[in-house]
N, C-alpha and C. Protein backbone atom coordinates (compact mmCIF):
# COMPACT_ATOMS: atom_id res chain seq x y z
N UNK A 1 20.88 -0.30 -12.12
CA UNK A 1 19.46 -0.07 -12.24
C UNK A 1 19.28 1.42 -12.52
N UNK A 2 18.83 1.71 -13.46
CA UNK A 2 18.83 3.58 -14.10
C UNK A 2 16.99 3.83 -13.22
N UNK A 3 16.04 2.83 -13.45
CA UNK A 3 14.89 3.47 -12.64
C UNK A 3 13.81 2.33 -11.85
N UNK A 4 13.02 2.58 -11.39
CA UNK A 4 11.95 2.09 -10.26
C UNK A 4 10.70 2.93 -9.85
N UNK A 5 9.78 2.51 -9.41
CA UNK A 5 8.63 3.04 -8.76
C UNK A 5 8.16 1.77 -8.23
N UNK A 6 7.29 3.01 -7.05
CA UNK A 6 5.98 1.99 -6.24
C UNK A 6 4.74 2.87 -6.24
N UNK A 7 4.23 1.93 -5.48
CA UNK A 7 2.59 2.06 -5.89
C UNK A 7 2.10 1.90 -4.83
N UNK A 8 0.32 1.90 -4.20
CA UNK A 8 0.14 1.54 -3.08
C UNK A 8 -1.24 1.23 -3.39
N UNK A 9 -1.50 -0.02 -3.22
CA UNK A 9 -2.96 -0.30 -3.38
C UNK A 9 -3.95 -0.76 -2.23
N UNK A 10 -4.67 -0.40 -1.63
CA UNK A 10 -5.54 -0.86 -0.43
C UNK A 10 -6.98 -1.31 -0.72
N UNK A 11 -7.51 -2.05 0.19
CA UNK A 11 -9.07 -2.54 0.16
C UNK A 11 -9.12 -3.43 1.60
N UNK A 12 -10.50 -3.08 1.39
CA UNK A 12 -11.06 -3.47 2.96
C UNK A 12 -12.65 -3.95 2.53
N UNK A 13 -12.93 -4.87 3.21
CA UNK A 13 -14.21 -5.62 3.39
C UNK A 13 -14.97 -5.61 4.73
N UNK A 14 -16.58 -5.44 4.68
CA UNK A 14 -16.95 -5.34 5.92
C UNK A 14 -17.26 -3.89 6.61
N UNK A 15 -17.18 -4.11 7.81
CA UNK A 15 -17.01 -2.58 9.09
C UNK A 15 -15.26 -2.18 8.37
N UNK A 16 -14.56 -3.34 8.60
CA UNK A 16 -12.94 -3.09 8.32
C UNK A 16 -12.92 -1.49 7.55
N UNK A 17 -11.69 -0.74 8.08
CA UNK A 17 -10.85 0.12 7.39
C UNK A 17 -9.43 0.28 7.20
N UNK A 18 -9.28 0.38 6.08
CA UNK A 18 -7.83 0.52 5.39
C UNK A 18 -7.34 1.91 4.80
N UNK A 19 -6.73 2.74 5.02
CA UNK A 19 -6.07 3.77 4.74
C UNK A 19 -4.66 3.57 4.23
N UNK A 20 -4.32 3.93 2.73
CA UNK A 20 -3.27 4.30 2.40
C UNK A 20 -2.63 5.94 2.85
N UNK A 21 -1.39 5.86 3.56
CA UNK A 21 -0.44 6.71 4.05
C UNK A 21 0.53 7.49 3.35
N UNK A 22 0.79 6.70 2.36
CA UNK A 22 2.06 7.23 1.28
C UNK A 22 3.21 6.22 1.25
N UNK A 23 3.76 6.23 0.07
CA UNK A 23 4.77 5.28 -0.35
C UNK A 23 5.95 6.65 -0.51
N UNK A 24 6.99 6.00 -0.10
CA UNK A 24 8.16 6.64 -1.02
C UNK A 24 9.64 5.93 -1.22
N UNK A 25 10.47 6.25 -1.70
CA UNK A 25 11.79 5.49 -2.15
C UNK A 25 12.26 6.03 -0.96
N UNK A 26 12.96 4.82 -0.43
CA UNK A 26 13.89 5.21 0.96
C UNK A 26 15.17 4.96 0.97
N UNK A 27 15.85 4.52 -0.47
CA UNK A 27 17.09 4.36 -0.66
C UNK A 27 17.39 4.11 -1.72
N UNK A 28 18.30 4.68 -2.74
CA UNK A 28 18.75 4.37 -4.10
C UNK A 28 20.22 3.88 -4.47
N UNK A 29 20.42 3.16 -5.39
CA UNK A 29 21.69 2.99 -5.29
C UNK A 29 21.84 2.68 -6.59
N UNK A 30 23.27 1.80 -7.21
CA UNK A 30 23.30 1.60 -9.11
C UNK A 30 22.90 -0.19 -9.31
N UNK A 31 22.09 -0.43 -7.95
CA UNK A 31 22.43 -2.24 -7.55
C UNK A 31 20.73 -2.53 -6.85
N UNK A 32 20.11 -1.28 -6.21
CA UNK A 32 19.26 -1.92 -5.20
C UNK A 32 17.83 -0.13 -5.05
N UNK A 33 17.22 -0.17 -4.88
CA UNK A 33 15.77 1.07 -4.79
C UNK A 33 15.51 0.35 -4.37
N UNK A 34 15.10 0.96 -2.30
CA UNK A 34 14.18 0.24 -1.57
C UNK A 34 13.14 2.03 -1.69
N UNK A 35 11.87 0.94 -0.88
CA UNK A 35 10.46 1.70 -0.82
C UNK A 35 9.84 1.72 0.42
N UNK A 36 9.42 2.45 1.03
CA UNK A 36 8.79 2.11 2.43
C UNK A 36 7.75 2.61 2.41
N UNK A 37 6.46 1.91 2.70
CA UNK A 37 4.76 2.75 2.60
C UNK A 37 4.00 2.49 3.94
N UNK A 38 3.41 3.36 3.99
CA UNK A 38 2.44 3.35 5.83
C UNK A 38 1.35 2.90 5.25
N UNK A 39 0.73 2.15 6.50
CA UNK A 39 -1.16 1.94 5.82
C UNK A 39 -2.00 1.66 7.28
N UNK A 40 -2.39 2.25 7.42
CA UNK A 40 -3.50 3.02 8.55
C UNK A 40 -4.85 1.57 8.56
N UNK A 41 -4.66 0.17 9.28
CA UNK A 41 -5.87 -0.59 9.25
C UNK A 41 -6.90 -0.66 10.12
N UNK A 42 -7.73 -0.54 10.28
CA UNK A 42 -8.70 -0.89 11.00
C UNK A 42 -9.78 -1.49 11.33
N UNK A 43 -10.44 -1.81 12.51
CA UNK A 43 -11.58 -2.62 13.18
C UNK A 43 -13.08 -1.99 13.51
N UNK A 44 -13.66 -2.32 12.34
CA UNK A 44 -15.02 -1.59 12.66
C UNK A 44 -16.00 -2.40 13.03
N UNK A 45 -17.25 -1.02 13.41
CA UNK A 45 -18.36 -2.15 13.99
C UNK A 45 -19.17 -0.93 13.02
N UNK A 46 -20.36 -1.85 13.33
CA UNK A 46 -22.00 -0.42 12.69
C UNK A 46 -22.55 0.40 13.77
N UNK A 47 -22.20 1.27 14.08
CA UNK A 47 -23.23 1.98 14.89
C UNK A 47 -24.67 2.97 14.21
N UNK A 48 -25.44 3.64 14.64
CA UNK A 48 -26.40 3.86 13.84
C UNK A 48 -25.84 5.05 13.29
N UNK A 49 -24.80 5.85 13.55
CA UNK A 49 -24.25 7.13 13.28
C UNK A 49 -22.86 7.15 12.24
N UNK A 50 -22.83 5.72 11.76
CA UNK A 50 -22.02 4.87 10.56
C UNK A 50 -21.16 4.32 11.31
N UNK A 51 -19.74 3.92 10.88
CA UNK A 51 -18.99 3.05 11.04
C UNK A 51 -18.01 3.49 12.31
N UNK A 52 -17.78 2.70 13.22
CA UNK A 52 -16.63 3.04 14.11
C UNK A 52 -15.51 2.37 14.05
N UNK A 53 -13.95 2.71 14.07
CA UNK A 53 -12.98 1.79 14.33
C UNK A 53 -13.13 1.67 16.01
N UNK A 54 -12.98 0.00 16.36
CA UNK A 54 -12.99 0.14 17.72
C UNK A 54 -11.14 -0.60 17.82
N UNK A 55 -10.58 -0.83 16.74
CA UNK A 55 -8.97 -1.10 17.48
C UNK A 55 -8.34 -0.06 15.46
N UNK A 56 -7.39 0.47 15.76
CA UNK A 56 -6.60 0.49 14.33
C UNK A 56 -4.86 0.74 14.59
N UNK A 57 -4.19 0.46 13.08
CA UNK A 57 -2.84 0.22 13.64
C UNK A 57 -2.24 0.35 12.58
N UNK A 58 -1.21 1.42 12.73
CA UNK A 58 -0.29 1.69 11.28
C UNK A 58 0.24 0.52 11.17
N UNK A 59 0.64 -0.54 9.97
CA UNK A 59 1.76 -0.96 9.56
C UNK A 59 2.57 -0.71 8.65
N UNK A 60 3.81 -1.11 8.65
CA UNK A 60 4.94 -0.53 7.65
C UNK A 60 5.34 -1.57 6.48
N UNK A 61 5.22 -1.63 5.22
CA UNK A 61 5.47 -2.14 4.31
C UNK A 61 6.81 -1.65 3.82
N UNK A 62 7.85 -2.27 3.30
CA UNK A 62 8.81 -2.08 2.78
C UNK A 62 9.38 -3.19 1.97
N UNK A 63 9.82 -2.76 0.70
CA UNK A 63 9.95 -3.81 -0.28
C UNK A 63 11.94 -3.20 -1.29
N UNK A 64 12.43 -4.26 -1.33
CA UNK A 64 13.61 -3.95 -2.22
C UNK A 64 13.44 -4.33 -3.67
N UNK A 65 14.32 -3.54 -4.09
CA UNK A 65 14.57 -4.18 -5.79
C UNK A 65 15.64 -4.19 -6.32
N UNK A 66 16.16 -5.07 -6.82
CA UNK A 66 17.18 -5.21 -7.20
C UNK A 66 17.88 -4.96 -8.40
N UNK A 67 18.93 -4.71 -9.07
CA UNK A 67 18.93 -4.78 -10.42
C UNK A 67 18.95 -5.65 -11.48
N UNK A 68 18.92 -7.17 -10.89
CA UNK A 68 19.00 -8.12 -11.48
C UNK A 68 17.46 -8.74 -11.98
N UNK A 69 16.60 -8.27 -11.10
CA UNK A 69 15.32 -8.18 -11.28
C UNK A 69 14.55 -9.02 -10.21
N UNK A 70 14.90 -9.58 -9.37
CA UNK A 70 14.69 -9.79 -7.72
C UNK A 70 14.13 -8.76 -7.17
N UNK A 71 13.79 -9.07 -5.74
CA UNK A 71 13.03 -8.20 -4.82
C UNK A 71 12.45 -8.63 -3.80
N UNK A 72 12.61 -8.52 -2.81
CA UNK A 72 11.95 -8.51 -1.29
C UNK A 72 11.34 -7.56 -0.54
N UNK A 73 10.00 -8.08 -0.43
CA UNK A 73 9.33 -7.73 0.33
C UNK A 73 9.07 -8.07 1.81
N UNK A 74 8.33 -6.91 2.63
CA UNK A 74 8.03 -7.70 3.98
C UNK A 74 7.12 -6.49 4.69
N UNK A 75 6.86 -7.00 6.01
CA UNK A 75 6.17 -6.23 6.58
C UNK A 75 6.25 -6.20 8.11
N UNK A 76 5.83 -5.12 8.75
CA UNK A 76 6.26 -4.78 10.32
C UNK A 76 5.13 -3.93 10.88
């Protein structure tokens, strides 16, 4: 595999908030480029002073690629 990239796309509906963290390559090789990205979600309500998160929680996305043109994804 000579190259790869990632990307990070977020959206949220509602009070809800979603924050993208950053993506980056967390391992390269001539067979396999894995990626690991943070994303900041959260639980809103309306207060009159705008939106509050009342719970939020990084999760970790990480996805492989292969050179054959496969790939796994998952999440934690």
């Amino acid at each position: 595999m000579t190259s790869s990239y990632g990307y990070q796309r977020v959206g949220a509906f509602g009070f809800n908030t979603v924050q993208a963290l950053g993506i980056n390559r967390s391992y390269v090789s001539n067979w396999q480029h894995s990626f690991r990205a943070l994303t900041d979600a959260g639980v809103g309500t309306p207060t009159p002073w705008g939106n509050v998160n009342v719970y939020h929680s990084t999760v970790i996305q990480s996805a492989n690629v292969y050179g054959d043109g496969a790939w796994y994804a998952w999440q934690g």
